[in-house]
Protein backbone atom coordinates (compact mmCIF):
# COMPACT_ATOMS: atom_id res chain seq x y z
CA UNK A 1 12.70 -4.60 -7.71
CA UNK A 2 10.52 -4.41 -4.39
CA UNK A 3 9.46 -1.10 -2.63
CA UNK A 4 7.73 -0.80 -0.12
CA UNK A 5 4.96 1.55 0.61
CA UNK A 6 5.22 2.72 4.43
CA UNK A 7 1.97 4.99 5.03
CA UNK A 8 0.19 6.55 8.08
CA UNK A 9 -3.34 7.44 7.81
CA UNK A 10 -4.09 11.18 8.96
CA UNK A 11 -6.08 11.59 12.70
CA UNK A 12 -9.78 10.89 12.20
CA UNK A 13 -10.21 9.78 9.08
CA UNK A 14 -11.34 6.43 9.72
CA UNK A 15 -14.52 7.30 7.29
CA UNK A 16 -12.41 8.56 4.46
CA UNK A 17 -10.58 4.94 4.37
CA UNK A 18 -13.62 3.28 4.50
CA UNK A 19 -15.28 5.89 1.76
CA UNK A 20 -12.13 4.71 -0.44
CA UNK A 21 -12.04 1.50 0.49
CA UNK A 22 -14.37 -0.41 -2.54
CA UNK A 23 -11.81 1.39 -4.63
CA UNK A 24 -8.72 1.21 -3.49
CA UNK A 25 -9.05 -2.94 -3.05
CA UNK A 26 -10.21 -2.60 -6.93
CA UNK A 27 -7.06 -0.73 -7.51
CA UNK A 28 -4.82 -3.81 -5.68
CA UNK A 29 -6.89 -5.87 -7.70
CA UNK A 30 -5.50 -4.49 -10.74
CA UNK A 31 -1.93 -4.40 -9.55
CA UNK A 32 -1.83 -8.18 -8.26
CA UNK A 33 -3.28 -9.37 -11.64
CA UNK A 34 -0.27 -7.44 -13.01
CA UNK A 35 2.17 -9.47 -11.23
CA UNK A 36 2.98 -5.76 -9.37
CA UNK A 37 1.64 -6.50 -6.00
CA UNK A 38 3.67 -8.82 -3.41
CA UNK A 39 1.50 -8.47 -0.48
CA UNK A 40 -0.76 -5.68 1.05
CA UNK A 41 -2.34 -4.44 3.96
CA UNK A 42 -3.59 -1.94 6.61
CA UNK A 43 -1.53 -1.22 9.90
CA UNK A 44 -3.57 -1.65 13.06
CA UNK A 45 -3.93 0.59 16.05
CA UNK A 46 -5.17 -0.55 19.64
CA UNK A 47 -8.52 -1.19 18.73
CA UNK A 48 -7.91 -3.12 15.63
CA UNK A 49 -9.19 -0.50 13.25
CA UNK A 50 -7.08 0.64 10.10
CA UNK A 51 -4.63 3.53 11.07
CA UNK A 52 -2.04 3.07 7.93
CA UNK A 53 -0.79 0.83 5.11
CA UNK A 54 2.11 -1.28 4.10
CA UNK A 55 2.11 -2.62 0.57
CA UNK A 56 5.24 -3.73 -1.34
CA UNK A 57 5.19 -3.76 -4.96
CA UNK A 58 7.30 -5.91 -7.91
CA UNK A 59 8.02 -2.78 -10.13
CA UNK A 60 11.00 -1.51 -12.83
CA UNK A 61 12.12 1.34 -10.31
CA UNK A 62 11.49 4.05 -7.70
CA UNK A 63 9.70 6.25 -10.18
CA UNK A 64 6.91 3.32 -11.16
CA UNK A 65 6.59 2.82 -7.58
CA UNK A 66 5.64 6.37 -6.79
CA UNK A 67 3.43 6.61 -9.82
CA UNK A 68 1.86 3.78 -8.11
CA UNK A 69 1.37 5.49 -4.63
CA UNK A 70 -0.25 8.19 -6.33
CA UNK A 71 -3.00 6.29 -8.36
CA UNK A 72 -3.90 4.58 -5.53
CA UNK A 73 -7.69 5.82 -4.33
CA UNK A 74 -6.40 6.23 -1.01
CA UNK A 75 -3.90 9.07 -1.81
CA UNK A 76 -6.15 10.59 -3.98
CA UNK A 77 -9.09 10.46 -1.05
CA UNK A 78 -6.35 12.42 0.72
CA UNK A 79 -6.02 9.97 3.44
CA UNK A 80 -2.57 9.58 4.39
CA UNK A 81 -0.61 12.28 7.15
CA UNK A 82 2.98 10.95 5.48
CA UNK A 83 4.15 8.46 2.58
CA UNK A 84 7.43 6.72 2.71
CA UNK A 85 8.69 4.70 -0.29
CA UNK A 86 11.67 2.01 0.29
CA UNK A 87 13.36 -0.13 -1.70
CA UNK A 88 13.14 -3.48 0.26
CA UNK A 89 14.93 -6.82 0.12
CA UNK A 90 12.56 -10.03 0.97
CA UNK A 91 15.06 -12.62 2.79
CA UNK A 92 12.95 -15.01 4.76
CA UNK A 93 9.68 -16.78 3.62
CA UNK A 94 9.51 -15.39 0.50
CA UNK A 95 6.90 -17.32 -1.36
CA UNK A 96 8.96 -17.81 -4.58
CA UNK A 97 11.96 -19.25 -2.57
CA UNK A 98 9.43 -22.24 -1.19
C-alpha cells in the first residue's frame, strides 16, 4: 500500500537539512533498494531552496510507514515543524502501469 509522507521543514533550518542531508539520501538509498520507496523529494519555496518533503513509500501498512518517518535522519535531526502521513492512490503515470 502507498503513503505518503507530507512534511514541512521548521523556519530557519535550512542548515539542519543540509547537516542531515548525506544521511538522509543514504537512508532513501536503503529504502529504494528495498523496493519501499516510489519516489522522493524536497518541496520548494520562492527561492528554490528546500522548505519540506514529499516521499511516498510501497509498505505493509500505516504503522511501517510511520516507523519509516521516524528512522529517517531528517526527523531525528529534528527538522520538520509538522508530519502528515496519507494513504495515497497513484492513478495517472504510474510507472508500473507503462
Amino acid at each position: 500500500m502507498l503513503f505518503a509522507l507530507i512534511c514541512k521543514d521548521k523556519p530557519g533550518h535550512l542548515q539542519t537539512r543540509l547537516d542531515a542531508r548525506p544521511d538522509h539520501v543514504a537512508f532513501l538509498d536503503g529504502l529504494n533498494a528495498e523496493k519501499k520507496l516510489a519516489f522522493a523529494g524536497p518541496f520548494l519555496d520562492a527561492d528554490g531552496k528546500p522548505e519540506g518533503t514529499l516521499a511516498v513509500f510501497d509498505v505493509a501498512d500505516r504503522a511501517e510507514a510511520e516507523a519509516i518517518a521516524a528512522a529517517d535522519p531528517y526527523a531525528k535531526a529534528g527538522l520538520f515543524e509538522s508530519v502528515d502521513i496519507r494513504p495515497w492512490n497513484w492513478v495517472f503515470n504510474k510507472p508500473a502501469a507503462a
